[in-house]
C-alpha atoms as a PDB file:
ATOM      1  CA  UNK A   1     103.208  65.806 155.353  1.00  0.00           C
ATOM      2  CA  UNK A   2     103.381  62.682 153.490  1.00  0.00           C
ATOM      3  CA  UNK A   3     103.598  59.618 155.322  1.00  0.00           C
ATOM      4  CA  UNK A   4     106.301  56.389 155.331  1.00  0.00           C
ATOM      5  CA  UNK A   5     104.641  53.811 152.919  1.00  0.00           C
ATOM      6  CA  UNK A   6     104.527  56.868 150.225  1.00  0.00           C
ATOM      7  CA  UNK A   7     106.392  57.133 147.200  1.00  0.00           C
ATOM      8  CA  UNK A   8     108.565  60.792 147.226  1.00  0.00           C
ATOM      9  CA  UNK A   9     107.262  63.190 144.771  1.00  0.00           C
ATOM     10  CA  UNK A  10     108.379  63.372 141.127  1.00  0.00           C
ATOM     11  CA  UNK A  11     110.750  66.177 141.035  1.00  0.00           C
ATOM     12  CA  UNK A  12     113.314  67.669 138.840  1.00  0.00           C
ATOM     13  CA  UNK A  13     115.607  70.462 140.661  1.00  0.00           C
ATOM     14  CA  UNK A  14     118.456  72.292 139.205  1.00  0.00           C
ATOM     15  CA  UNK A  15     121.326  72.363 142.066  1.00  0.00           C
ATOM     16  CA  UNK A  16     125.135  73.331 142.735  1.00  0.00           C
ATOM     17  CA  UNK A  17     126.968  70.180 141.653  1.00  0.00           C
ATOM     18  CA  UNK A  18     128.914  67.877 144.111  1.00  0.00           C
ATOM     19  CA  UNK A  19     132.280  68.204 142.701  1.00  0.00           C
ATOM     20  CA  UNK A  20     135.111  68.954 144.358  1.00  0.00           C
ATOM     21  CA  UNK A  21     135.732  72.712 144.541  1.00  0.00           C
ATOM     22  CA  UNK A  22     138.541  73.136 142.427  1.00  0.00           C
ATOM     23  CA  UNK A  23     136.901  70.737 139.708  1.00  0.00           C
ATOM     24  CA  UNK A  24     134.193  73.286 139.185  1.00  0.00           C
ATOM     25  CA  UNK A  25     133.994  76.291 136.888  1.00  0.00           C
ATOM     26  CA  UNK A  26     131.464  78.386 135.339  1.00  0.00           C
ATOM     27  CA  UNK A  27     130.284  75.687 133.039  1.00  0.00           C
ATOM     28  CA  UNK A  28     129.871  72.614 135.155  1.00  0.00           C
ATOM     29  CA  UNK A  29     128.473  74.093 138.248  1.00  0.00           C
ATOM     30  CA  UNK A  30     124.974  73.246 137.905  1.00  0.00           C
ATOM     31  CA  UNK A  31     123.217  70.025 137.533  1.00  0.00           C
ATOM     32  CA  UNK A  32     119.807  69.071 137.372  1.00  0.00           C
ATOM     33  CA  UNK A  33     118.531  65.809 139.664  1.00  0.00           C
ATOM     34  CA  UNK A  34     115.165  64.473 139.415  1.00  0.00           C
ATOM     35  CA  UNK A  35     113.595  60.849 140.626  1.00  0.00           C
ATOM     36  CA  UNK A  36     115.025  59.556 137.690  1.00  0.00           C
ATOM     37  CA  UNK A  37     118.679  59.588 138.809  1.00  0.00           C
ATOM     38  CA  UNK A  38     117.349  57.631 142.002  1.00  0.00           C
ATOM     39  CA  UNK A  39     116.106  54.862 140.414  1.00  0.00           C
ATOM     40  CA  UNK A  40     117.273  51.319 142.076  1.00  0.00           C
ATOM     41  CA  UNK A  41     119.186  53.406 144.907  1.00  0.00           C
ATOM     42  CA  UNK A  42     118.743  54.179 148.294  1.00  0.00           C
ATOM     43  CA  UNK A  43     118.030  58.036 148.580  1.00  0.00           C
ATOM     44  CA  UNK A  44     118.602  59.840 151.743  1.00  0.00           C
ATOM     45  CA  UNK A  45     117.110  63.533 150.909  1.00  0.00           C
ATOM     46  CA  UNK A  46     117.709  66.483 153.611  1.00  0.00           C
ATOM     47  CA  UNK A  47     116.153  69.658 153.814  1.00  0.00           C
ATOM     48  CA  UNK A  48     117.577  72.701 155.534  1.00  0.00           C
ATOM     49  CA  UNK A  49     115.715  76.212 156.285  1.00  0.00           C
ATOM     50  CA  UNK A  50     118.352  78.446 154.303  1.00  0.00           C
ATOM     51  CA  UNK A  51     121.774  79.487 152.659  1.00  0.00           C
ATOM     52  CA  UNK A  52     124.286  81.569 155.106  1.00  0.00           C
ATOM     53  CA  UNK A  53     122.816  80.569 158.334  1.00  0.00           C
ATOM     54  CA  UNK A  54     124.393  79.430 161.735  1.00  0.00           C
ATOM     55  CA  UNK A  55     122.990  75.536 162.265  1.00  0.00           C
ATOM     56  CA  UNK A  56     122.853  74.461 158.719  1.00  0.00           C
ATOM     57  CA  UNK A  57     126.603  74.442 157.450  1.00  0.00           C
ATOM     58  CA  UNK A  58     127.638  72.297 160.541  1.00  0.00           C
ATOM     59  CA  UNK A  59     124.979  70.039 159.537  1.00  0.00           C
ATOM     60  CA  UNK A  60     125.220  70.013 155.748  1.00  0.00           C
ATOM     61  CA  UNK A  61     129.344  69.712 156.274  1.00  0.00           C
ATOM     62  CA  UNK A  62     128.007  66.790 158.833  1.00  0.00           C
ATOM     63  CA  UNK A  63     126.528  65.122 156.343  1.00  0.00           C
ATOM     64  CA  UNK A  64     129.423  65.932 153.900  1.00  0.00           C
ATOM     65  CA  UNK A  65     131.716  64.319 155.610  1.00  0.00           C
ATOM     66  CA  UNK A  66     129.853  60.355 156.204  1.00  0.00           C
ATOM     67  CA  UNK A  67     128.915  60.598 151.772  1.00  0.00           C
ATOM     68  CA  UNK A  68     131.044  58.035 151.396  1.00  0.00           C
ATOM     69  CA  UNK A  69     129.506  55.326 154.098  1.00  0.00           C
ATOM     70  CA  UNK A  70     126.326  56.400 152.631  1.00  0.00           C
ATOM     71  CA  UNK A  71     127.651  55.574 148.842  1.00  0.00           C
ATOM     72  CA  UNK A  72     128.799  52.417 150.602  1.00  0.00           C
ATOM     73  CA  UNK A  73     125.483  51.608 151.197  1.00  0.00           C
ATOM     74  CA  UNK A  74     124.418  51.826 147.861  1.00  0.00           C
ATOM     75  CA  UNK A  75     122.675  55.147 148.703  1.00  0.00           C
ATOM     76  CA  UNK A  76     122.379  58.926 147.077  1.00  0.00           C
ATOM     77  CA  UNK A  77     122.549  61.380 149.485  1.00  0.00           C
ATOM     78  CA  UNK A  78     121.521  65.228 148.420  1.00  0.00           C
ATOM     79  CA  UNK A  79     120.620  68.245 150.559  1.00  0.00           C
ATOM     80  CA  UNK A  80     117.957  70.943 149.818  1.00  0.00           C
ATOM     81  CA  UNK A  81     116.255  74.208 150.544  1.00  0.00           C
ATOM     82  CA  UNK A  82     114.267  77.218 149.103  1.00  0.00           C
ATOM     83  CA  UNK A  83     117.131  79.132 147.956  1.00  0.00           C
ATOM     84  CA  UNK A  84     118.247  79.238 144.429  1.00  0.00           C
ATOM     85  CA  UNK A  85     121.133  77.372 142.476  1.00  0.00           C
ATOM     86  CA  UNK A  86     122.843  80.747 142.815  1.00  0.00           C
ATOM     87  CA  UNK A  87     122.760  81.244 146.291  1.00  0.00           C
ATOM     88  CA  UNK A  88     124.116  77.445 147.233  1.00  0.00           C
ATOM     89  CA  UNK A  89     126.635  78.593 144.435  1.00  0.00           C
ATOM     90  CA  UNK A  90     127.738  81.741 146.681  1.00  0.00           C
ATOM     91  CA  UNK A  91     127.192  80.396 150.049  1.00  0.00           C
ATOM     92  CA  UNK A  92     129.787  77.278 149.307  1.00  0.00           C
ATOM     93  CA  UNK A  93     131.996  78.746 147.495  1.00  0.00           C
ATOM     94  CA  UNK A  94     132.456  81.138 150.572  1.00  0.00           C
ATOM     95  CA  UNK A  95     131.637  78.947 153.528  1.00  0.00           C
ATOM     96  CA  UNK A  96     134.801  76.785 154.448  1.00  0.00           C
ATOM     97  CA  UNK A  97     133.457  73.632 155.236  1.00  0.00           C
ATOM     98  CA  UNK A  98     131.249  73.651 152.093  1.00  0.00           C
ATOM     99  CA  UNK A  99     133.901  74.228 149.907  1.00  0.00           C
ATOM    100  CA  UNK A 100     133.931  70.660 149.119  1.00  0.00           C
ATOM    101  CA  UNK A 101     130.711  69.293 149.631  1.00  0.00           C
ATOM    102  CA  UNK A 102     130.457  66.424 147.751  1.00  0.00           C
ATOM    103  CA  UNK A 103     126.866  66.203 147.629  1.00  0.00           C
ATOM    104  CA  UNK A 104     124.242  67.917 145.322  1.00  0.00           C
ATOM    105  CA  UNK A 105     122.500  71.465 146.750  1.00  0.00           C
ATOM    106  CA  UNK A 106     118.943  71.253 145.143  1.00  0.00           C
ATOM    107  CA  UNK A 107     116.778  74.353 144.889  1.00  0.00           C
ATOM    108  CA  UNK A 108     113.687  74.429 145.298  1.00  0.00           C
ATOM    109  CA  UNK A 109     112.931  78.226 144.622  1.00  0.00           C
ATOM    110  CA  UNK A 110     109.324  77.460 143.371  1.00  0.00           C
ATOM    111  CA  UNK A 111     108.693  75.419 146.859  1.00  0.00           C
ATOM    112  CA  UNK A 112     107.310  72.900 144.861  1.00  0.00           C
ATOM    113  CA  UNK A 113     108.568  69.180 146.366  1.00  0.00           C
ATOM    114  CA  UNK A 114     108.887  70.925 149.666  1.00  0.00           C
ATOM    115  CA  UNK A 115     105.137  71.315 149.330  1.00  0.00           C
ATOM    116  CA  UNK A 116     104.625  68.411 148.230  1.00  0.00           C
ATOM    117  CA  UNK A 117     106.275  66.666 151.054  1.00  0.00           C
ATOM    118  CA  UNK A 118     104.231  68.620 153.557  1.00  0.00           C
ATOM    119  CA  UNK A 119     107.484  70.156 155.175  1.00  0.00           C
ATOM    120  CA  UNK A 120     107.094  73.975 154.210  1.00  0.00           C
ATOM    121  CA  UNK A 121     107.247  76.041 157.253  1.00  0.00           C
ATOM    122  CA  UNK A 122     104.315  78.784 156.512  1.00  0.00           C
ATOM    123  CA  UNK A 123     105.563  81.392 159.363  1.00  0.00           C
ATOM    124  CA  UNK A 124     108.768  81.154 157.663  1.00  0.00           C
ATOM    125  CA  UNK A 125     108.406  80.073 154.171  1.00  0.00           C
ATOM    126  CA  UNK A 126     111.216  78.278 154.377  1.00  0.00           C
ATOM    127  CA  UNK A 127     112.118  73.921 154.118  1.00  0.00           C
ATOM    128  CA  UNK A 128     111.400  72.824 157.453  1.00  0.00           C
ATOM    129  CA  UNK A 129     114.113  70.771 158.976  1.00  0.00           C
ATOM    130  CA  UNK A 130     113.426  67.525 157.556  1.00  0.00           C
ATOM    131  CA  UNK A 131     114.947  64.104 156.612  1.00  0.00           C
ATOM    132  CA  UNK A 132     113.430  61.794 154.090  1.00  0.00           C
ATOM    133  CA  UNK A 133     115.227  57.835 153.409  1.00  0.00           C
ATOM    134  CA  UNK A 134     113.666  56.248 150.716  1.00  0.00           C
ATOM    135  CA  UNK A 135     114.028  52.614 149.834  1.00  0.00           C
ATOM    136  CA  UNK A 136     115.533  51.760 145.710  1.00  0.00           C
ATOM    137  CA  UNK A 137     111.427  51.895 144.794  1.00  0.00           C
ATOM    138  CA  UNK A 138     111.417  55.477 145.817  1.00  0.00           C
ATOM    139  CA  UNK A 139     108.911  54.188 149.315  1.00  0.00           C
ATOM    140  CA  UNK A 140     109.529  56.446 152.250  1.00  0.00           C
ATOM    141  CA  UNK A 141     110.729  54.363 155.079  1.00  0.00           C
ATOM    142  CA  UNK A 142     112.086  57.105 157.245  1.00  0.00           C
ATOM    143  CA  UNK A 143     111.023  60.686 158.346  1.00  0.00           C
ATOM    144  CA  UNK A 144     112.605  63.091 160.688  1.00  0.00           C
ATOM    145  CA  UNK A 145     111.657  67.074 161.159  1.00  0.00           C
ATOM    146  CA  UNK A 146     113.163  68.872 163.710  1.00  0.00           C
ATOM    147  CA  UNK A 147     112.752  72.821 164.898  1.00  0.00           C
ATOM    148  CA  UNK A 148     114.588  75.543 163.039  1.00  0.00           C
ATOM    149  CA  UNK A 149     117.073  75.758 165.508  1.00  0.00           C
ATOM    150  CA  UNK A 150     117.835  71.805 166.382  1.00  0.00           C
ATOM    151  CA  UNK A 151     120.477  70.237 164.355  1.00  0.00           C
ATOM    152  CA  UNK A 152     120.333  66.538 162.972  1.00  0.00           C
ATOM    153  CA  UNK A 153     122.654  63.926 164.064  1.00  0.00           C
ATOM    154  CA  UNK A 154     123.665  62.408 160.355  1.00  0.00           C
ATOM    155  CA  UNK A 155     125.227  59.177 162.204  1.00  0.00           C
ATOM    156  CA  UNK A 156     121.899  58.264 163.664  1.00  0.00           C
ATOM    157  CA  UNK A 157     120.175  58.849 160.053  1.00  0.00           C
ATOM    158  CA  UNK A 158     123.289  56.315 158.667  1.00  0.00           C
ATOM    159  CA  UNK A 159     122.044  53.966 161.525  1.00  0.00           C
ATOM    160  CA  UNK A 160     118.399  54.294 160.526  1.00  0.00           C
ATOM    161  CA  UNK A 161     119.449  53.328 156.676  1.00  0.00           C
ATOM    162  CA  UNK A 162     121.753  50.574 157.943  1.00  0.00           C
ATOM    163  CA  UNK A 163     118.343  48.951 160.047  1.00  0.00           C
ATOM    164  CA  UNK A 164     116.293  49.646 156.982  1.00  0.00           C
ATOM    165  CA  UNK A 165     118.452  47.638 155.028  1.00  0.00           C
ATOM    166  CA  UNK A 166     118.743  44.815 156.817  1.00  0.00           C
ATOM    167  CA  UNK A 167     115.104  44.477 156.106  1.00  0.00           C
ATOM    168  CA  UNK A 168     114.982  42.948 159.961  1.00  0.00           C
ATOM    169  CA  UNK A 169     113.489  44.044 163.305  1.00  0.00           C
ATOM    170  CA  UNK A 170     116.220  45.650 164.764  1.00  0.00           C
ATOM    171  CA  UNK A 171     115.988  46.768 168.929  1.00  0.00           C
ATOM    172  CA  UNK A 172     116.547  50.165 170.008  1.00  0.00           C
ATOM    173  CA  UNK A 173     119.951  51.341 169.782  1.00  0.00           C
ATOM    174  CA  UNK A 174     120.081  48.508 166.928  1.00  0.00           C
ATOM    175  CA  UNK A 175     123.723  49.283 165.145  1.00  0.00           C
ATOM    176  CA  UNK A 176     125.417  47.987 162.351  1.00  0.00           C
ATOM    177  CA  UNK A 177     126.773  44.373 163.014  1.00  0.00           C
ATOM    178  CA  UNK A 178     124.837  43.664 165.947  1.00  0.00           C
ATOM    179  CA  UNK A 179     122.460  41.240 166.687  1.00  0.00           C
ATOM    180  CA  UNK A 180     118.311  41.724 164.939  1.00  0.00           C
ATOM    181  CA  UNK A 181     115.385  40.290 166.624  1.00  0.00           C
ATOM    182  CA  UNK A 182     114.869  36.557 165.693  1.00  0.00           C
ATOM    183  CA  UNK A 183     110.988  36.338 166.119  1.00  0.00           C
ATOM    184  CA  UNK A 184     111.609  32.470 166.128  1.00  0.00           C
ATOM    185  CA  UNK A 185     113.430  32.448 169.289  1.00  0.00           C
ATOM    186  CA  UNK A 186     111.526  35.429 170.883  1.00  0.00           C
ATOM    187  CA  UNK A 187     108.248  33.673 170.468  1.00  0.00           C
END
């Protein structure tokens, strides 16, 4: 698995756009996002074992719903997995609370930047359940990989990014607004 302190892997994935649902049709559905459209930005990249499964919509809707404090933060945030363009396509435009995701679905059908992040699940050969933040220079600052079967909490990775950004030592339990560690006064 790569490591915080390393750059994310080039990529360039084709995915199920993050319009609103009635704003897509046939020929706007699919986009393609690679490094490039990260550039300067704060990315917050999740990873999700498959399409039409039990723990991922609540976490992918999750996540959904807080893409606006995460814009507000000057950040990108897109979901992935192993499935294709067509099944994200067909799983949201039948899963209720993905109906208007307004975040990118990548696919990564070939496995490709799973692999190279180090978060393929052999047994399963599926995306493990992982959470990248990178910083505008595309550095890894934040990793977080939990079982198959755990959910995320997307308000603690929005707490991570709002620490990160402070560029600050920031105490456990550190939220937004509250006091960072002055080393001055520590010492």
């Amino acid at each position: 698995m790569i490591k915080i302190g390393d750059k994310l892997p080039e990529f360039s994935l084709t995915a199920v756009d993050g319009k609103p649902f009635d704003q897509i049709n046939i020929n706007n559905v699919f986009t393609t996002v690679s490094n490039a459209d990260l550039a300067g930005k704060w990315t917050v990249l999740f990873f999700y074992p498959k399409d039409f499964t039990f723990v991922c919509p609540t976490e992918i809707a999750a996540f959904g719903d807080l893409n606006e404090e995460f814009a507000d933060r000057d950040a990108v945030l897109l979901t992935a997995s192993t499935d294709s363009e067509f099944t994200h396509w067909n799983w949201r435009k039948h899963q209720e609370e993905l109906r208007d995701l307004p975040i990118p679905m990548l696919a990564d059908i070939k496995r490709e930047l799973t692999t190279a992040l180090g978060i393929l699940d052999e047994a399963e050969g599926v995306a493990q359940r992982a959470t990248f933040i990178a910083d505008p220079d595309g550095v890894v600052r934040f990793i977080y990989v939990t079982d198959l079967n755990v959910g995320r909490n997307p308000h603690e990775v929005l707490r991570v990014l709002d620490a990160l950004q402070t560029d600050e030592l920031c105490p456990c339990n550190w939220s937004k607004g509250d006091d960072v560690i002055d080393v001055q006064k520590a010492a």
